[in-house]
PDB file of N, CA and C in Angstrom:
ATOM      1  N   UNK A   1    -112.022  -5.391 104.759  1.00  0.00           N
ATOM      2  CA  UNK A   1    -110.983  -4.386 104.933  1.00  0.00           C
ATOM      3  C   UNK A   1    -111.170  -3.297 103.882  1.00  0.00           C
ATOM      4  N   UNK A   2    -111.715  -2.023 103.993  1.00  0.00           N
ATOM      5  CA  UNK A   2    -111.478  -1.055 103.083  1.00  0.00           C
ATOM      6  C   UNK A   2    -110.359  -0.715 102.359  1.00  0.00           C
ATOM      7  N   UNK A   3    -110.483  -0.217 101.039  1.00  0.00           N
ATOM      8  CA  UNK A   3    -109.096   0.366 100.169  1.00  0.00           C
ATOM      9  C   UNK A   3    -108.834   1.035 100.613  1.00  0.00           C
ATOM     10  N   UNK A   4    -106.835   0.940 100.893  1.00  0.00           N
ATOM     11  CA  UNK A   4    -106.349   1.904 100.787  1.00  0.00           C
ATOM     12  C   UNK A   4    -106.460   2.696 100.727  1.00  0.00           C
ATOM     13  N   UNK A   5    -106.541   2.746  99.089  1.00  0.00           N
ATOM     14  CA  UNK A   5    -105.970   3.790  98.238  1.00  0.00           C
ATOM     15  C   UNK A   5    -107.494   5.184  98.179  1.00  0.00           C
ATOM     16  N   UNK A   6    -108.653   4.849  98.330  1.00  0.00           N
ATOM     17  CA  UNK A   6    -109.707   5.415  98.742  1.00  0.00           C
ATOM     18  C   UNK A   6    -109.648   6.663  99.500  1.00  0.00           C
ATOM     19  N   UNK A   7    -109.178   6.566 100.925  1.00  0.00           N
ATOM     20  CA  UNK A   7    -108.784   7.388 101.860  1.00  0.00           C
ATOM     21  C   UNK A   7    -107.362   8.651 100.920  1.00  0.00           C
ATOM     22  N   UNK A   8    -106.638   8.524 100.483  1.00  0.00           N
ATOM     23  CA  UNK A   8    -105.712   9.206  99.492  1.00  0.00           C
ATOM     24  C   UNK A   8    -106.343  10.298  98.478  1.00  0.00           C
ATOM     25  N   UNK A   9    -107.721   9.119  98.132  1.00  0.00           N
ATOM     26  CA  UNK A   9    -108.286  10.202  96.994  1.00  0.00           C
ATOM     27  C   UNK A   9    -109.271  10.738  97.560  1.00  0.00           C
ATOM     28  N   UNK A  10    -109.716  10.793  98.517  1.00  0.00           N
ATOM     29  CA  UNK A  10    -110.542  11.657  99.487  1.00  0.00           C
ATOM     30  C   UNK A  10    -110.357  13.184  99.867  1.00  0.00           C
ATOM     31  N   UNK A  11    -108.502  12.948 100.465  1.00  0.00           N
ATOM     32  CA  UNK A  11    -107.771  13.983 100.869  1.00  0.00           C
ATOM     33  C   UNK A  11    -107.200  14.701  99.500  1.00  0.00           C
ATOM     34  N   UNK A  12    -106.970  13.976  99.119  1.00  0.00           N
ATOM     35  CA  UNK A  12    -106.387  14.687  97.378  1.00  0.00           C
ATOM     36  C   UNK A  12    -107.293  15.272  97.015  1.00  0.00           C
ATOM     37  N   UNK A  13    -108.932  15.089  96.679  1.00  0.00           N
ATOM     38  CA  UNK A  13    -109.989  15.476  96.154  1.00  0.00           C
ATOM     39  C   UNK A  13    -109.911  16.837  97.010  1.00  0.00           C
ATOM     40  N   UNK A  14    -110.572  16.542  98.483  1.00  0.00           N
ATOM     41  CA  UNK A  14    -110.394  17.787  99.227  1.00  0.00           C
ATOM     42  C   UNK A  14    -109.959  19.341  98.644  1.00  0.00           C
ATOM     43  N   UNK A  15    -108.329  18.625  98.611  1.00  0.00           N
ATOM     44  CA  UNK A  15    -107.212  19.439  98.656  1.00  0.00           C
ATOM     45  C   UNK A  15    -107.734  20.542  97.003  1.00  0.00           C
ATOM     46  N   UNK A  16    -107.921  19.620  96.230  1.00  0.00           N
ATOM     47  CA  UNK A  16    -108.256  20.064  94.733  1.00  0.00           C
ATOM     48  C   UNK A  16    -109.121  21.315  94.857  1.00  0.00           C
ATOM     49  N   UNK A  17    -110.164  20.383  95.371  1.00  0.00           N
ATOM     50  CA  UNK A  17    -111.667  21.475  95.479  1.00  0.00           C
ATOM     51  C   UNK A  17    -111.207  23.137  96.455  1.00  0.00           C
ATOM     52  N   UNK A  18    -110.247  23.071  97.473  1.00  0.00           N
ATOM     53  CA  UNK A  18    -110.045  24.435  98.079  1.00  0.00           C
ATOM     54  C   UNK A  18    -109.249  24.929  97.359  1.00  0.00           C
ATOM     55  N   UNK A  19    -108.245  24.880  96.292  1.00  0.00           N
ATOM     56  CA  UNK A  19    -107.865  25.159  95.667  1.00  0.00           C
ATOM     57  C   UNK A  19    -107.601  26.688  95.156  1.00  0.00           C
ATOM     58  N   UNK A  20    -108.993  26.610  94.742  1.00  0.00           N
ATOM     59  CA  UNK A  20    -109.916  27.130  93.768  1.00  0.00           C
ATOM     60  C   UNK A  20    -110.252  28.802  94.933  1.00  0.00           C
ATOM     61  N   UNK A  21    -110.421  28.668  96.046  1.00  0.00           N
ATOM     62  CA  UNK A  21    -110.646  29.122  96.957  1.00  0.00           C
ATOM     63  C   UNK A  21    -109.737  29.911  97.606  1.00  0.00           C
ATOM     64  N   UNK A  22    -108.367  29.169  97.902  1.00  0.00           N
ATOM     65  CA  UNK A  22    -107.421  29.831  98.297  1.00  0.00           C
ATOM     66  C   UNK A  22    -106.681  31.002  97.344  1.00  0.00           C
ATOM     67  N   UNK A  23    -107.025  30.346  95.772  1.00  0.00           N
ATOM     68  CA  UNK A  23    -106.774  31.363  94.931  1.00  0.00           C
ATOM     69  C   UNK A  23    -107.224  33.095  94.794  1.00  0.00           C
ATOM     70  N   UNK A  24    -108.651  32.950  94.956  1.00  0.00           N
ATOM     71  CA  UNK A  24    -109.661  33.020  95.307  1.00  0.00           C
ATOM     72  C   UNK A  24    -109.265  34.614  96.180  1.00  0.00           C
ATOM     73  N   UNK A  25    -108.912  33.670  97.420  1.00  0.00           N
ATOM     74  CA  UNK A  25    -108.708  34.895  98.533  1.00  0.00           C
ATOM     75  C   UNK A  25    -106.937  35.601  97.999  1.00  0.00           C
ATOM     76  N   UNK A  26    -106.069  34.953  97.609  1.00  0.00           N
ATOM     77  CA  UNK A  26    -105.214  36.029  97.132  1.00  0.00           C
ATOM     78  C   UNK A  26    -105.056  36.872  96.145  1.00  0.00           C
ATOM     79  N   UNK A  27    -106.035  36.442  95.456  1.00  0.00           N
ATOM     80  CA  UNK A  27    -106.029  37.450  94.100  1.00  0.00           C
ATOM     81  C   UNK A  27    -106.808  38.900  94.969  1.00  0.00           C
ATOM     82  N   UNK A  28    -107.941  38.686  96.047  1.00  0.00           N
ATOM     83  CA  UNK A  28    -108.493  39.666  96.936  1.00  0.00           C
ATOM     84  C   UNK A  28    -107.950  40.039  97.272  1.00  0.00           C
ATOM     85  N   UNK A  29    -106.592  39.490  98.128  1.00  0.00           N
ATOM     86  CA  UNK A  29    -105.695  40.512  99.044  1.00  0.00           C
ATOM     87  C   UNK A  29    -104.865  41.401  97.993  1.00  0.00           C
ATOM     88  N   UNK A  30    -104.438  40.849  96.969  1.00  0.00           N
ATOM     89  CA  UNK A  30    -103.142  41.293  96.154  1.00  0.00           C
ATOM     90  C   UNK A  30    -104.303  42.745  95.071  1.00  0.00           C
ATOM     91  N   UNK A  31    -105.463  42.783  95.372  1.00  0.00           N
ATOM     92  CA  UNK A  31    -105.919  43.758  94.684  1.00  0.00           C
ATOM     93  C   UNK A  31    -106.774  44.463  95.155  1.00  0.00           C
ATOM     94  N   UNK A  32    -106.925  44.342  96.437  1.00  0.00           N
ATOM     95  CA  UNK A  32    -107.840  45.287  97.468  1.00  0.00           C
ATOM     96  C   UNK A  32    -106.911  46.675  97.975  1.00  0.00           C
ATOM     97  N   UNK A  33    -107.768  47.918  97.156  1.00  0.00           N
ATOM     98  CA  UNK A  33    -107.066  48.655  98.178  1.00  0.00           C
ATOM     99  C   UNK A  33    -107.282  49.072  99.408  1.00  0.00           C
ATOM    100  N   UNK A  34    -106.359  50.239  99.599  1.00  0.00           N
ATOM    101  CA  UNK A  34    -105.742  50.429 100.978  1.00  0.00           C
ATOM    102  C   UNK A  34    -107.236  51.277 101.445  1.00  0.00           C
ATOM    103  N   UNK A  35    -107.441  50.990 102.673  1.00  0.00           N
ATOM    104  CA  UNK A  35    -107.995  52.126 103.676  1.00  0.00           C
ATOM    105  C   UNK A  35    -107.332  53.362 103.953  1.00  0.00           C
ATOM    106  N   UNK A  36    -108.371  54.440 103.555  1.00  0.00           N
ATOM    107  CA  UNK A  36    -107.784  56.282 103.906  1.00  0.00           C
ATOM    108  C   UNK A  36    -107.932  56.622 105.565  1.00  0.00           C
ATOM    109  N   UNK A  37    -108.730  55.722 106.462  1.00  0.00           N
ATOM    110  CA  UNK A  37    -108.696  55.819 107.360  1.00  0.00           C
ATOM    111  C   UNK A  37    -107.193  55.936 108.153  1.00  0.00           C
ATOM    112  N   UNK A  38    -107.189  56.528 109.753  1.00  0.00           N
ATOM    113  CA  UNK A  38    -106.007  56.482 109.888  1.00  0.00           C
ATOM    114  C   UNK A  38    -106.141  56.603 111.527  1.00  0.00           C
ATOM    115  N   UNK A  39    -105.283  56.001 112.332  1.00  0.00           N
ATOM    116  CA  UNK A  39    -105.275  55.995 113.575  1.00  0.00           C
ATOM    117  C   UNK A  39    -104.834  57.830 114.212  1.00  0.00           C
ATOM    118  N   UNK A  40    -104.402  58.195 113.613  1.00  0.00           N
ATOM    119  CA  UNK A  40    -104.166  60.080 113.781  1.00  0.00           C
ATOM    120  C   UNK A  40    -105.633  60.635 113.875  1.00  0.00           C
ATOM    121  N   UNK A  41    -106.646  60.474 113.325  1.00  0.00           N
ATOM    122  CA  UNK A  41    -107.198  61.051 113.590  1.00  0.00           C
ATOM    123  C   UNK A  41    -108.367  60.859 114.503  1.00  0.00           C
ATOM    124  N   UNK A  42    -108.326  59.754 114.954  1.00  0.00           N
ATOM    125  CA  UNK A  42    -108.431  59.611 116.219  1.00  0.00           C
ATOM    126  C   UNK A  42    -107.690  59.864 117.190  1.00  0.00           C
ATOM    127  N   UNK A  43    -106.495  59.967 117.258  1.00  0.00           N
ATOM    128  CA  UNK A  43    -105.906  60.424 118.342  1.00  0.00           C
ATOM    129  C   UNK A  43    -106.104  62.507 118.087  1.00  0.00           C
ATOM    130  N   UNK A  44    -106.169  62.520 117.103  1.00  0.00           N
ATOM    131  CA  UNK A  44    -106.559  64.527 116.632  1.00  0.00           C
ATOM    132  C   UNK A  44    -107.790  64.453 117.553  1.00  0.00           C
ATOM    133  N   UNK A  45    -109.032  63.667 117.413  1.00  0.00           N
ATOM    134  CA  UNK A  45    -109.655  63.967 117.655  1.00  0.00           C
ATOM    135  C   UNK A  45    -110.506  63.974 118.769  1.00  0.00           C
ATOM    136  N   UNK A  46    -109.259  62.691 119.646  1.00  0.00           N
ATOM    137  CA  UNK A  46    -109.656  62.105 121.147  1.00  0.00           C
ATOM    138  C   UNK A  46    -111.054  60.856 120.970  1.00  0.00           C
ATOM    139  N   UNK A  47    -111.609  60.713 119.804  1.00  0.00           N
ATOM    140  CA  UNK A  47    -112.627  60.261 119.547  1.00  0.00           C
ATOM    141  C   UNK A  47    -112.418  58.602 119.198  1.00  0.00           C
ATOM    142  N   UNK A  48    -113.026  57.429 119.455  1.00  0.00           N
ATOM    143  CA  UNK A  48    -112.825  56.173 119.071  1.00  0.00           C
ATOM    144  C   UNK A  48    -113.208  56.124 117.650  1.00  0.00           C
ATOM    145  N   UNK A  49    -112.673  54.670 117.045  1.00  0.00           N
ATOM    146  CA  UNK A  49    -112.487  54.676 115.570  1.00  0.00           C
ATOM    147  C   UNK A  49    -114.478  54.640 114.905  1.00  0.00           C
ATOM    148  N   UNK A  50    -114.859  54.284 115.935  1.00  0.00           N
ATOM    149  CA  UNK A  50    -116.094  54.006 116.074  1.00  0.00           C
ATOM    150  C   UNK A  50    -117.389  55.097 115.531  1.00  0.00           C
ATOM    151  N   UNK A  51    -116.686  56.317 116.267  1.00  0.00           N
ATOM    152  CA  UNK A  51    -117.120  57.334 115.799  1.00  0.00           C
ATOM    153  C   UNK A  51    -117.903  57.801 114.734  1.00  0.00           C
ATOM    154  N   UNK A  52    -117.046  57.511 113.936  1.00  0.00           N
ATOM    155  CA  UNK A  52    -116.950  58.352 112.315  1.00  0.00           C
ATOM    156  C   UNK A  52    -117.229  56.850 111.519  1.00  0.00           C
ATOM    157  N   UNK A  53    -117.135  55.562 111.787  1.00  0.00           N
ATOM    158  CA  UNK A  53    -117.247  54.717 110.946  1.00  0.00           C
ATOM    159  C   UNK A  53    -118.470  53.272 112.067  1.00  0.00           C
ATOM    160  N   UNK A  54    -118.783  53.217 110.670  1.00  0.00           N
ATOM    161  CA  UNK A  54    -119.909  51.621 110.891  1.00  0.00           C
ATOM    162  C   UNK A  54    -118.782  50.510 111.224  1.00  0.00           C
ATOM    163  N   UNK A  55    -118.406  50.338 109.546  1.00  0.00           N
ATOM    164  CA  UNK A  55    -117.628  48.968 109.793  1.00  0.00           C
ATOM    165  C   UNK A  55    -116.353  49.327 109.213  1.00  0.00           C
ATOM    166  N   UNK A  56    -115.006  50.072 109.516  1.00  0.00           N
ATOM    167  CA  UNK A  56    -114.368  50.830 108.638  1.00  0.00           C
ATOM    168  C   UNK A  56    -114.075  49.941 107.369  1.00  0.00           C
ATOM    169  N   UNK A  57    -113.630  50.379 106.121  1.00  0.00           N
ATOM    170  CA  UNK A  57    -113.760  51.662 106.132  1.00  0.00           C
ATOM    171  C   UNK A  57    -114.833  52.652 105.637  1.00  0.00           C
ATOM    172  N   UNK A  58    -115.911  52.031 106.098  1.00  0.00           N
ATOM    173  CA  UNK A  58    -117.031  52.778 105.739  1.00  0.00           C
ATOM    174  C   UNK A  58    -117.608  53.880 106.675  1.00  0.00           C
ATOM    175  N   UNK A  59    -118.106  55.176 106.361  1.00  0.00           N
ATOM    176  CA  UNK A  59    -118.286  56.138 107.472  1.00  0.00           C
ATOM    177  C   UNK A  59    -119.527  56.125 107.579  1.00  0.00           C
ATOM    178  N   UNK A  60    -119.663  56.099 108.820  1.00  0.00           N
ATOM    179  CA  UNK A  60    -121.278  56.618 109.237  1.00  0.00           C
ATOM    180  C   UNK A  60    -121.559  58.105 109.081  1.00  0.00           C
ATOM    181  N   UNK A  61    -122.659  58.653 109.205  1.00  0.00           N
ATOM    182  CA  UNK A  61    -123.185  60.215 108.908  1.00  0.00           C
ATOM    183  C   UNK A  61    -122.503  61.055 109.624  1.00  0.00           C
ATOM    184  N   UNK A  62    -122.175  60.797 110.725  1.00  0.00           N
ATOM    185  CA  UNK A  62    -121.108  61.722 111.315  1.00  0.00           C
ATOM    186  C   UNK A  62    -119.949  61.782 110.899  1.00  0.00           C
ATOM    187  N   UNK A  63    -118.979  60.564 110.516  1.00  0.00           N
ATOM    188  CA  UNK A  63    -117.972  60.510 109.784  1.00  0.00           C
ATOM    189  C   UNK A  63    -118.097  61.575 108.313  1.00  0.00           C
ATOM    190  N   UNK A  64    -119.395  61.173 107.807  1.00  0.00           N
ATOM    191  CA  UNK A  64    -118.620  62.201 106.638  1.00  0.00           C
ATOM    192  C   UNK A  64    -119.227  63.367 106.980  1.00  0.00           C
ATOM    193  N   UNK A  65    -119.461  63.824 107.911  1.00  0.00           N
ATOM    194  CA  UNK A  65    -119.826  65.053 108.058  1.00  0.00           C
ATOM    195  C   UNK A  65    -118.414  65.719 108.789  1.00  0.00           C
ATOM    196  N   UNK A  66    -118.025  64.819 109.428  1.00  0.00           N
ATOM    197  CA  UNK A  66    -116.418  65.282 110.107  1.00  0.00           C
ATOM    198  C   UNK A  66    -115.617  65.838 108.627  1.00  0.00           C
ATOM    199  N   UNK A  67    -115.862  64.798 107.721  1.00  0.00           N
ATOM    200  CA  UNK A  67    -115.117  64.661 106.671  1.00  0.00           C
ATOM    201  C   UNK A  67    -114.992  65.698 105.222  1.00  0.00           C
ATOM    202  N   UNK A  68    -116.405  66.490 105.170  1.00  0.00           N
ATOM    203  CA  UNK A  68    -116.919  67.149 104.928  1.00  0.00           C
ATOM    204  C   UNK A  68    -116.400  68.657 105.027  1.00  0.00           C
ATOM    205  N   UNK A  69    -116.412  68.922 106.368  1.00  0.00           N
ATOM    206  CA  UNK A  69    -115.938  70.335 107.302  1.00  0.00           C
ATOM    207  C   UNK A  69    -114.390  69.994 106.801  1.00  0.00           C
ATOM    208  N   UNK A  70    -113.633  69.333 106.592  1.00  0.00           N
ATOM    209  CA  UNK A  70    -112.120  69.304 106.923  1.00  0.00           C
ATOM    210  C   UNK A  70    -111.882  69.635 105.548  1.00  0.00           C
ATOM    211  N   UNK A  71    -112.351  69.698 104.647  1.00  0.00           N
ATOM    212  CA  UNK A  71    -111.912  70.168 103.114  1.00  0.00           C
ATOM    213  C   UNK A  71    -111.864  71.743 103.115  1.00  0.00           C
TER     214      UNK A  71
END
């Protein structure tokens, strides 16, 4: 018959080790800033978000060339 108590410190261990991880990702959220991107200007421009950006919020060459002219 296996221990118990074994199976307990398995899940406890688990739990320990993500820990570390979950911390991890909120200290990321609580200090990432905001995206300048904005759903307006796609609708200004009739154009998908796609357009002007790779993976937002990063712009592809056309994006900052849009971005560029508007200053």
């Amino acid at each position: 018959m296996p221990n118990a108590g074994t199976k307990g410190v398995v899940v406890g261990g688990a739990a320990k080790a993500a820990a570390p991880l979950w911390m991890a990702i909120a200290m990321i959220m609580l200090v990432s800033g905001q995206a300048m991107a904005t759903p307006a200007i796609a609708q200004k421009t009739g154009q998908q978000c796609g357009t002007c950006h790779t993976t937002p919020p990063t712009l592809n060459d056309y994006g900052k060339k849009y971005k560029d002219e508007q200053k």
